[in-house]
Protein backbone atom coordinates (compact mmCIF):
# COMPACT_ATOMS: atom_id res chain seq x y z
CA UNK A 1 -57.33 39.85 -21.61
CA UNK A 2 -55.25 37.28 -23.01
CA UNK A 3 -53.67 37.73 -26.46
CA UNK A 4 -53.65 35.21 -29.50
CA UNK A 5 -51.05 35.48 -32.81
CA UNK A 6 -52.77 33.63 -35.54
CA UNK A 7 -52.00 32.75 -39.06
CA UNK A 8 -54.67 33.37 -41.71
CA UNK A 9 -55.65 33.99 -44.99
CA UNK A 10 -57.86 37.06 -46.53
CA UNK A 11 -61.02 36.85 -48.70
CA UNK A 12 -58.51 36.93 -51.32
CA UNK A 13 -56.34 34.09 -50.40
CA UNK A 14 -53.51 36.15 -49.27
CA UNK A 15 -51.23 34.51 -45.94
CA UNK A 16 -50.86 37.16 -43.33
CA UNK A 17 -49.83 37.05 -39.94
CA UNK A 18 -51.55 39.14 -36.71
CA UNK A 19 -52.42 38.89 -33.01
CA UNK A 20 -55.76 40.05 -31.54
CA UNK A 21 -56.97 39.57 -28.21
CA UNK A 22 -60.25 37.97 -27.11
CA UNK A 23 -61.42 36.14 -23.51
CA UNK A 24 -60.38 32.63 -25.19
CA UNK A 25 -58.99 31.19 -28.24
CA UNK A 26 -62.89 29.83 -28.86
CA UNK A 27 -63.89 33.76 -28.70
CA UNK A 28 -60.35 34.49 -31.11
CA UNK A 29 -61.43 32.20 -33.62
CA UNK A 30 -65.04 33.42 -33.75
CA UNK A 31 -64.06 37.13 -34.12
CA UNK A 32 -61.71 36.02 -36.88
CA UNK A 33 -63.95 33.83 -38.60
CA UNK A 34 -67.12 36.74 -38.82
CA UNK A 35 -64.20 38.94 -40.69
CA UNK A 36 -64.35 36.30 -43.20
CA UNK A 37 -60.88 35.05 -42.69
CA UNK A 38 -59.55 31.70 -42.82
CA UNK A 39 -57.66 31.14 -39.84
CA UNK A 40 -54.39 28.63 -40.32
CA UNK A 41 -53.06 28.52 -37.17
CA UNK A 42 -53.65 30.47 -34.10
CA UNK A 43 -52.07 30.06 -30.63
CA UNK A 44 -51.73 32.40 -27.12
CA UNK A 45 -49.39 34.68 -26.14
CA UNK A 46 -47.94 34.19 -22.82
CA UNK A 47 -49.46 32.02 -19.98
CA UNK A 48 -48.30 30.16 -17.18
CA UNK A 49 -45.42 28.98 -19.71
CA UNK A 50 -44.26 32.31 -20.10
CA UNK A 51 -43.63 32.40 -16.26
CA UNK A 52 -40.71 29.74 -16.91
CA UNK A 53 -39.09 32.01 -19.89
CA UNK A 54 -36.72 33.82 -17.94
CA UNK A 55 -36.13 37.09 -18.08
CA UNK A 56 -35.28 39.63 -20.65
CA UNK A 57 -31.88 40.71 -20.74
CA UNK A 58 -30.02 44.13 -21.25
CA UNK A 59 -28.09 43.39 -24.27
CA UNK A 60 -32.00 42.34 -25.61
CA UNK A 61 -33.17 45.85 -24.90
CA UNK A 62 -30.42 47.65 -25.87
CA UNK A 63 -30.92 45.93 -29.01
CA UNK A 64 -34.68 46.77 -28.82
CA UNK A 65 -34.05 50.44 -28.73
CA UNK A 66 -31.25 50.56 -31.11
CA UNK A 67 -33.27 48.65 -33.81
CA UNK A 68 -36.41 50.48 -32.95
CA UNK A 69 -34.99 53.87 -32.96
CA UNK A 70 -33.34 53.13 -36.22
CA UNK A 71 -36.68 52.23 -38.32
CA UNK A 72 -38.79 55.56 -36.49
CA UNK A 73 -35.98 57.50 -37.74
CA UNK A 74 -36.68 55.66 -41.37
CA UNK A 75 -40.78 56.77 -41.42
CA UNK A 76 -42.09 53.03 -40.40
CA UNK A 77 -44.74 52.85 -38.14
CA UNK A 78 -44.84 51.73 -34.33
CA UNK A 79 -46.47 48.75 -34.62
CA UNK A 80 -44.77 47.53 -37.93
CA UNK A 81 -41.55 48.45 -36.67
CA UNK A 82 -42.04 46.16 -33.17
CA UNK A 83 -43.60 43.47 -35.50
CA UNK A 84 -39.92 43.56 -37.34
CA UNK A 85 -38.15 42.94 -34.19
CA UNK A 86 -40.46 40.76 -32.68
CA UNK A 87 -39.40 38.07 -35.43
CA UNK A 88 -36.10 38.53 -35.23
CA UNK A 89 -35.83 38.01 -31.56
CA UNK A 90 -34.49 34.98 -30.36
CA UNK A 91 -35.89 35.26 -26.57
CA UNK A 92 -39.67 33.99 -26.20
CA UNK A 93 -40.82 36.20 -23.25
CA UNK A 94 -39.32 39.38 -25.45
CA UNK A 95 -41.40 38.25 -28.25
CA UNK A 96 -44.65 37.68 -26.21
CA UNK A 97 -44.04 41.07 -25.07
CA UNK A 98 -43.92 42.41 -28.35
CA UNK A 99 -46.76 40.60 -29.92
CA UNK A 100 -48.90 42.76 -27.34
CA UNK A 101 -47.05 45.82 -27.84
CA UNK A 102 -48.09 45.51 -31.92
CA UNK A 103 -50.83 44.40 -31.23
CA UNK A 104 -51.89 47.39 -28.77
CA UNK A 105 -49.71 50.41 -30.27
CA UNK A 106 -52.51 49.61 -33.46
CA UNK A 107 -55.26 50.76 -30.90
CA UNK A 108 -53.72 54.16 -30.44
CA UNK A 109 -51.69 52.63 -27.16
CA UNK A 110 -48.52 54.49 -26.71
CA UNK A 111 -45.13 52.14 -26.08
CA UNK A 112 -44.32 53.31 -22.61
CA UNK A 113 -48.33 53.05 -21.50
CA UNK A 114 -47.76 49.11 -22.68
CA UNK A 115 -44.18 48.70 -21.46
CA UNK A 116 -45.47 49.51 -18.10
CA UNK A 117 -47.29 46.67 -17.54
CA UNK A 118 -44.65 44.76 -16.79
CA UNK A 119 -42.36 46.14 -14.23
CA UNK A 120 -40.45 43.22 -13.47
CA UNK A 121 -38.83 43.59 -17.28
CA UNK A 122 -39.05 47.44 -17.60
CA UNK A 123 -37.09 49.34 -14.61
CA UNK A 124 -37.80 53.31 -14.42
CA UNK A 125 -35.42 54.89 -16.01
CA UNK A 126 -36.23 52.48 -18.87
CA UNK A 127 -40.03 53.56 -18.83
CA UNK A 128 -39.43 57.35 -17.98
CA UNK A 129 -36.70 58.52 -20.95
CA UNK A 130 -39.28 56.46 -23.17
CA UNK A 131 -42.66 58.18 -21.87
CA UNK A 132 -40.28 61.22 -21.89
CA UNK A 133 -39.52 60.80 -25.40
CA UNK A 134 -42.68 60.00 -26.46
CA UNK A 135 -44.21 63.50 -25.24
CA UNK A 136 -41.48 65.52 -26.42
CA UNK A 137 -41.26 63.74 -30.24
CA UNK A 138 -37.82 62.99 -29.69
CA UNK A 139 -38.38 59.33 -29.19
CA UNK A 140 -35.74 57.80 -31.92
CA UNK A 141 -33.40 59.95 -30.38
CA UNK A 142 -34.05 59.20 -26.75
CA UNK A 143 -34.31 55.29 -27.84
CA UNK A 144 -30.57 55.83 -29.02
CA UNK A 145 -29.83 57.49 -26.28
CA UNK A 146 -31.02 54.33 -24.05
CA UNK A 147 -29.40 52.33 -26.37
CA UNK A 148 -26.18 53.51 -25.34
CA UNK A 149 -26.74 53.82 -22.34
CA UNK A 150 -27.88 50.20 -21.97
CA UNK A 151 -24.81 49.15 -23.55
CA UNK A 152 -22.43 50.96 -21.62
CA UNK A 153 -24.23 48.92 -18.36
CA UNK A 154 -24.74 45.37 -20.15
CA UNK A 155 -20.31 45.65 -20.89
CA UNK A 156 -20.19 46.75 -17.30
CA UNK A 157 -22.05 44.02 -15.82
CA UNK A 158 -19.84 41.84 -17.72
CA UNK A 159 -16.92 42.64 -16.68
CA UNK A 160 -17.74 42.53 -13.22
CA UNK A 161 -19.03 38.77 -14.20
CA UNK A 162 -15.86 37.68 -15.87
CA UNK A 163 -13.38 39.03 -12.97
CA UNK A 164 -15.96 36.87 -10.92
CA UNK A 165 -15.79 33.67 -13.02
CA UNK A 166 -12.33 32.15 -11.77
CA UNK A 167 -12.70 32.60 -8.47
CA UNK A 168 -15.64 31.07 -8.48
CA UNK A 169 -14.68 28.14 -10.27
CA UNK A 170 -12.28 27.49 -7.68
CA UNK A 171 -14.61 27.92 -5.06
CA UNK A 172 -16.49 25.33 -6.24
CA UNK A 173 -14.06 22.91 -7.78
CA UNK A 174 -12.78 23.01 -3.50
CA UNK A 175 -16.03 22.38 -2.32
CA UNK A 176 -16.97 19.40 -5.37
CA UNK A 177 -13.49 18.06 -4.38
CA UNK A 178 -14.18 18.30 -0.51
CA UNK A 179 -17.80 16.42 -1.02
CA UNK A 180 -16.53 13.97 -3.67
CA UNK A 181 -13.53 12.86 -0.74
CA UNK A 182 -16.12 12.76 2.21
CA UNK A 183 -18.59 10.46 0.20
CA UNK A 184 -16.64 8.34 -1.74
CA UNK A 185 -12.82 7.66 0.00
CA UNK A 186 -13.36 8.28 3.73
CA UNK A 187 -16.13 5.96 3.86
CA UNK A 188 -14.40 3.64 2.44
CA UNK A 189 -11.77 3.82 4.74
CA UNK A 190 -13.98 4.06 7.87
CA UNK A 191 -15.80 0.19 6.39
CA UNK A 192 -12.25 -1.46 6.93
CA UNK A 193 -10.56 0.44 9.27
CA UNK A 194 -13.61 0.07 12.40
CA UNK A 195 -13.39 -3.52 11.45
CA UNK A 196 -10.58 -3.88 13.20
CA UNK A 197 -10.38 -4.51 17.24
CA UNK A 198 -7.98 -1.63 17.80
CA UNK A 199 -7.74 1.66 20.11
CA UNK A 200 -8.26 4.57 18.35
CA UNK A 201 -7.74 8.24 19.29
CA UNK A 202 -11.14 10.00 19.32
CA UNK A 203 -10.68 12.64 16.50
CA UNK A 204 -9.57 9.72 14.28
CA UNK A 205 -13.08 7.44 15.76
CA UNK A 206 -14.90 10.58 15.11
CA UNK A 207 -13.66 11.19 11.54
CA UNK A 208 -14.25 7.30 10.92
CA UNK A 209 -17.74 7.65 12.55
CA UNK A 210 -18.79 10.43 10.07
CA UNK A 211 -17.13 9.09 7.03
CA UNK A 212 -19.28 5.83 7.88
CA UNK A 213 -22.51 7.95 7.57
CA UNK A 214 -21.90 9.63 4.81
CA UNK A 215 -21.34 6.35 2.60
CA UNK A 216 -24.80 5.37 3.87
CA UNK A 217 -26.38 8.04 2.79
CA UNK A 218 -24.67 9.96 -0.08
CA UNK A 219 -27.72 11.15 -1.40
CA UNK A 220 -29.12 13.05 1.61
CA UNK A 221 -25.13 14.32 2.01
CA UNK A 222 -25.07 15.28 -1.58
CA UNK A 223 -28.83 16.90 -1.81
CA UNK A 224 -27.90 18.85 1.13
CA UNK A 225 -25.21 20.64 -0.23
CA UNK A 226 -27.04 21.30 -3.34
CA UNK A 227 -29.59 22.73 -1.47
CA UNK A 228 -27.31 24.96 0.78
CA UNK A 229 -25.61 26.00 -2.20
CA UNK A 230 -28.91 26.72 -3.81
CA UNK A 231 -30.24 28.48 -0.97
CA UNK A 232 -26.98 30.76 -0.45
CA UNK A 233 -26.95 31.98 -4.15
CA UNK A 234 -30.93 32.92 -3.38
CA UNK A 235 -30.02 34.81 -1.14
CA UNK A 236 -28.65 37.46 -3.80
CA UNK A 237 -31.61 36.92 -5.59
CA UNK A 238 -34.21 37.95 -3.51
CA UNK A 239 -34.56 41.32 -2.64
CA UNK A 240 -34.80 41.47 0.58
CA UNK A 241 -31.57 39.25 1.42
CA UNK A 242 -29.90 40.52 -1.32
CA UNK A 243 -29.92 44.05 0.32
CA UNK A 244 -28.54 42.69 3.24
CA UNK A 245 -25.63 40.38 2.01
CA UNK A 246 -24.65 43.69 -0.12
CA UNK A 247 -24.47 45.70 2.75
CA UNK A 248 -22.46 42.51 4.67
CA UNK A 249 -20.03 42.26 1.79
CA UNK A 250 -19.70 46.05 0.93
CA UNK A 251 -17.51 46.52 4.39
CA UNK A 252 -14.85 44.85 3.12
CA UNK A 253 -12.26 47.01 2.20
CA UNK A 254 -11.54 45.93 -1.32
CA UNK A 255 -14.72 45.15 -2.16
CA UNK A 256 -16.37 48.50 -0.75
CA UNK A 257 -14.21 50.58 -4.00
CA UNK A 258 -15.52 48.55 -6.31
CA UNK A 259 -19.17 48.70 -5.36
CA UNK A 260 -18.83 52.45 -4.67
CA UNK A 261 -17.12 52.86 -7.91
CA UNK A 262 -19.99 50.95 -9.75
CA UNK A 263 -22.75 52.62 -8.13
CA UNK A 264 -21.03 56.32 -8.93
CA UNK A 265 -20.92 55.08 -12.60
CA UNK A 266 -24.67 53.90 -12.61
CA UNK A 267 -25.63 57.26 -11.12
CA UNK A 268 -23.30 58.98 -13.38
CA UNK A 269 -24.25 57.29 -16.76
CA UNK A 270 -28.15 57.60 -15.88
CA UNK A 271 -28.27 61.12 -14.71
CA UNK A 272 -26.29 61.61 -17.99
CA UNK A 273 -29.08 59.56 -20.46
CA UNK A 274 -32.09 61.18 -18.54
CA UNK A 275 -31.06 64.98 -18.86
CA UNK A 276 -30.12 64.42 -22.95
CA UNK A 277 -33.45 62.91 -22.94
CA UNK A 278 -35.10 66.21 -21.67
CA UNK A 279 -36.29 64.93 -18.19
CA UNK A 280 -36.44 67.32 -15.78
CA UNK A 281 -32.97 67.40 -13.34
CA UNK A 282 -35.13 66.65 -9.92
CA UNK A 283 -37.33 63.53 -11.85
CA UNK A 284 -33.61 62.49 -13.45
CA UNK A 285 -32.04 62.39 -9.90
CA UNK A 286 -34.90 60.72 -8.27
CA UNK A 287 -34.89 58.62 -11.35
CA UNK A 288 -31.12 57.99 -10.78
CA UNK A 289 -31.52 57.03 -7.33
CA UNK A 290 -32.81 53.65 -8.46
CA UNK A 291 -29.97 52.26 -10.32
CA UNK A 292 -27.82 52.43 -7.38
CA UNK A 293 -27.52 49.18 -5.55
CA UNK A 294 -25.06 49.85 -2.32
CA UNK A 295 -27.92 51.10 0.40
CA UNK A 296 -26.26 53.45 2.05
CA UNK A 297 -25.31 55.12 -1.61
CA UNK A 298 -29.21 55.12 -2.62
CA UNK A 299 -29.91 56.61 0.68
CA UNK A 300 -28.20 59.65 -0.12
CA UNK A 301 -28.92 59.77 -3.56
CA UNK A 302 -32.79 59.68 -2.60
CA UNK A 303 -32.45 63.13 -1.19
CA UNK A 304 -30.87 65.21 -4.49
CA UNK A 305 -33.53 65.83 -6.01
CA UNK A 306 -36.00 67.24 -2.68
CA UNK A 307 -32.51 69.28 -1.70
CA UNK A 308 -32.12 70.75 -5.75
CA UNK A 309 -35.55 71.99 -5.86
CA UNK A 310 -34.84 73.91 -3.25
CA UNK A 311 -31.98 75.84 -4.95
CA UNK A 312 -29.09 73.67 -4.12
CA UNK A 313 -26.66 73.12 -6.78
CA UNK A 314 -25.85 69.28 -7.64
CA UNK A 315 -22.16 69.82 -6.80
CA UNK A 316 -22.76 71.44 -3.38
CA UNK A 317 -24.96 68.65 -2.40
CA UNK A 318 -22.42 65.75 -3.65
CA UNK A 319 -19.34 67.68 -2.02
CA UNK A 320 -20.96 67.02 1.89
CA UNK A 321 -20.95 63.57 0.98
CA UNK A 322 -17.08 63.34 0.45
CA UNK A 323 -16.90 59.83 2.02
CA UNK A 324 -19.45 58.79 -1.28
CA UNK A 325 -18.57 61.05 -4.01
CA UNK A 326 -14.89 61.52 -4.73
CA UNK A 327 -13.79 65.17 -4.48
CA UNK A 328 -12.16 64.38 -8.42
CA UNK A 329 -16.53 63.82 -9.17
CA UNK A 330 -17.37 66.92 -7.68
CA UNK A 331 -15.23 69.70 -9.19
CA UNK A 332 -16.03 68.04 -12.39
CA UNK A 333 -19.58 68.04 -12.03
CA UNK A 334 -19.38 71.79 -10.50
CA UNK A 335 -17.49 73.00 -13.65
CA UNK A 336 -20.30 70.98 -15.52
CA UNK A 337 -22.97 73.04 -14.29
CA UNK A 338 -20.71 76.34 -14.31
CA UNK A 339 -20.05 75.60 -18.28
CA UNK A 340 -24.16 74.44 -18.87
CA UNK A 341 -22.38 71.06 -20.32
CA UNK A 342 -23.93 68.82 -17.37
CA UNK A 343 -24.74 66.21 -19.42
CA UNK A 344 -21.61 65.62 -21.04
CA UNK A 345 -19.27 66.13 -18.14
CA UNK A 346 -21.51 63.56 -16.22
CA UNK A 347 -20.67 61.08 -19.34
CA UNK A 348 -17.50 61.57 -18.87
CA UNK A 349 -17.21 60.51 -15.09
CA UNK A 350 -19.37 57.54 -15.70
CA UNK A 351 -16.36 56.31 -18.58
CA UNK A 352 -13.77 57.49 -15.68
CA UNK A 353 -15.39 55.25 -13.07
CA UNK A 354 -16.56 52.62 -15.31
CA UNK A 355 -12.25 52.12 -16.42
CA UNK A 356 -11.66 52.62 -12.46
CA UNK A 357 -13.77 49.32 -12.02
CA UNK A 358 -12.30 47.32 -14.41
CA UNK A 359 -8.86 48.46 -12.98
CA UNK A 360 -10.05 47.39 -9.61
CA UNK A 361 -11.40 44.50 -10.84
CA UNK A 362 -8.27 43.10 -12.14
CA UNK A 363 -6.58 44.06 -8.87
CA UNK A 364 -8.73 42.49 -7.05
CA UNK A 365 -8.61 39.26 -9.11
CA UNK A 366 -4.63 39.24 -8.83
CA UNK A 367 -5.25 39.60 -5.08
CA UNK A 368 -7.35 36.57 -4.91
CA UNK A 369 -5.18 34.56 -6.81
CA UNK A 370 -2.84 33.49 -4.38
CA UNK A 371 -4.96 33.54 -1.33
CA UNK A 372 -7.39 30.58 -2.95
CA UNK A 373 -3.95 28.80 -4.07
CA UNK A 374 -2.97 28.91 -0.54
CA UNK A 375 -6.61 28.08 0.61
CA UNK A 376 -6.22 25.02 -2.07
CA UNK A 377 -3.02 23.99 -0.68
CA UNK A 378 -4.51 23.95 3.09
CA UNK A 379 -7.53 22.34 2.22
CA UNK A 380 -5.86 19.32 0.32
CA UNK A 381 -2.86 19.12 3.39
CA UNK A 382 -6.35 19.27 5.93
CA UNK A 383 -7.75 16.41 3.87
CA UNK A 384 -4.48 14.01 3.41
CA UNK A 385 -3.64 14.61 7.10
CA UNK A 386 -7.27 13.47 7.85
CA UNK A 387 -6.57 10.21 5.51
CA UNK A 388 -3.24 9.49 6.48
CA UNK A 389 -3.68 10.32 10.20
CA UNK A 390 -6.17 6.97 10.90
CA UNK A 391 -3.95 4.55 9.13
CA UNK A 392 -1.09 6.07 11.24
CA UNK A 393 -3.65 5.14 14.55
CA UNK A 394 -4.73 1.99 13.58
CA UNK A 395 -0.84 0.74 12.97
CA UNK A 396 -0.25 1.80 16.00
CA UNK A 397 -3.08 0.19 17.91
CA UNK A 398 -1.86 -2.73 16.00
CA UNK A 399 1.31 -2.64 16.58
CA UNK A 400 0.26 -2.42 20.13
CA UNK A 401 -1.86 -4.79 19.89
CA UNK A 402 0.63 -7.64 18.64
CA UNK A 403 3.47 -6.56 21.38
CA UNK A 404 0.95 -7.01 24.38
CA UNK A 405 1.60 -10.65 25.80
């Protein structure tokens, strides 16, 4: 049912703001109305607008439980303490959200029973160490928990993004330079140069030929690389592909440490979050599973928690996956569970791998340095060669041309 926010004033003249919910804002303002108050304003929550918002990011959450955790801790109530943060917030979808988490933790709803009706926002681990904290009374310090760990993921992710950024921007800037030359100078050159009753070689008639098309029709040239670039970067958006190009790209050598290394400090920093949080170890490792992103690393992952309930220790399991799990991860997580201080020792490696990242990051970044300058300096000899090499044919054909009696 949708959900209205409405501005009113009492029987006594006193402003408040609120949100019910009601079958239409007609039904809202009737409800409202019997109550005896004077509505001001009143306006839904969500719709098909809300589709368009986006989505809600990490650093939002982490902020969310941080902030939230912080005023349970103080003695305010659930719904007074969302209402707080819901006004504050700065993304619309997050406050939407909100409004109807108020508005139904005042009917006795508990926050992870409302957070889980939207999945797409929420993950598991997210909605498990809340639902966890909830039954155990421990929720301001799980929320700080999640905090952290939220944090420790959102400075992850970017630095992963930054490392990306300049080779990126080169990628592009080649491919804007490459389109820019092919629809605004070779065409140019193709108009005066077939004009001319000369011989050319092929290659040179062919590159004349195409350079002619594309200055009668730039836009179908230039909406058709938009559109392959759009649909190549949607293809790591959508699950389905996006499981597949990872797999594609994790081969490479280089780039298979780095995801490994990421995905052992996801599962590390998780595992880590859910067991402070009191979840049981075989939920936390099926729990776990989930924030790793390499397939063949979920894959084994999946399995932990079927293989620990049946006596297994963690460190036994890990150490006939040596090809995954460094043999460094395993004696550390072994003496973890020798000393009872899993939790912490599990912290630990996820700050190890997370600084192993960002070390491989920068390597990886100083690798790819020179290999797009020398890309840069091939492309741009490809492209003079292709302009100089038809005004080098047509002289010829000319001078050819003027020596024939």
């Amino acid at each position: 049912m949708p959900l209205f926010t409405y501005k009113a004033t009492d029987e006594v003249g006193k402003l408040f703001e609120d949100t019910i919910q009601a079958s239409s804002k007609e039904s809202a303002t009737g409800t409202l109305q019997s109550q005896g108050v004077k509505i001001l304003t009143i306006k839904k929550v969500g719709g098909f607008g809300s589709l368009m918002l986006g989505g809600i990011s990490t650093s939002d959450k982490a902020s969310f439980c941080r902030f939230m955790g912080t005023m349970l801790r103080s003695g305010m109530s659930v719904p007074d303490a969302v209402e707080i943060i819901r006004q504050e917030s700065k993304n619309q979808k997050f406050q939407n959200i909100l409004a109807d988490l108020s508005y139904q933790a005042k009917k006795g709803k508990s926050i992870s029973s409302v957070l889980e009706q939207y999945p797409h926002d929420f993950d598991k681990v997210f909605l498990t160490m809340v639902k966890v904290g909830e039954e155990s009374g421990t929720l301001e310090k799980t929320l700080e928990y999640l905090a952290v760990q939220l944090t420790a993921s959102h400075e992850l992710a970017q630095k992963i993004k930054g490392s990306m950024m300049y080779p990126a921007v080169i990628v592009v800037a080649m491919f804007g330079n490459g389109l820019l030359m092919a629809v605004f100078v070779l065409p140019r050159l193709a108009s005066a140069f077939l004009k001319l009753d000369v011989p050319l070689p092929s290659y040179t008639r062919i590159l004349l030929t195409a350079g002619e098309f594309f200055g009668k029709n730039p836009v179908l040239i230039i909406g058709g690389t938009i559109a392959m670039g759009l649909l190549f970067f949607s293809l790591f958006i959508i699950r389905p592909t996006r499981t597949i190009m990872l797999g594609v790209i994790s081969r490479a050598p280089v780039v298979r440490t780095v995801i490994k290394n990421i995905d052992v400090a996801r599962f590390s920093r998780t595992l880590s979050t859910l067991l402070r949080s009191g979840v049981p170890i075989i939920e936390s490792l099926d729990v776990s599973s989930e924030s790793v992103t390499s397939p063949r690393i979920k894959a084994e992952t999946k399995r932990f928690g079927s293989q620990v309930a049946k006596g297994q220790s963690l460190s036994d399991i890990m150490a006939t996956q040596k090809t995954v799990f460094p043999s460094i991860m395993v004696q550390t997580i072994r003496a973890g569970e020798k000393s009872g201080s899993l939790e912490q020792v599990l912290s630990e490696v996820a700050d190890f791998y997370e600084k192993e990242v960002e070390f491989s990051l920068k390597n990886m970044t100083s690798l790819i340095e020179p290999v797009l300058m020398l890309a840069i300096g091939v492309v741009v000899g490809v492209m003079v060669i292709m302009m100089i090499a038809p005004i080098y044919s047509i002289i010829g054909g000319l001078q050819q041309t003027i020596q024939q009696p």
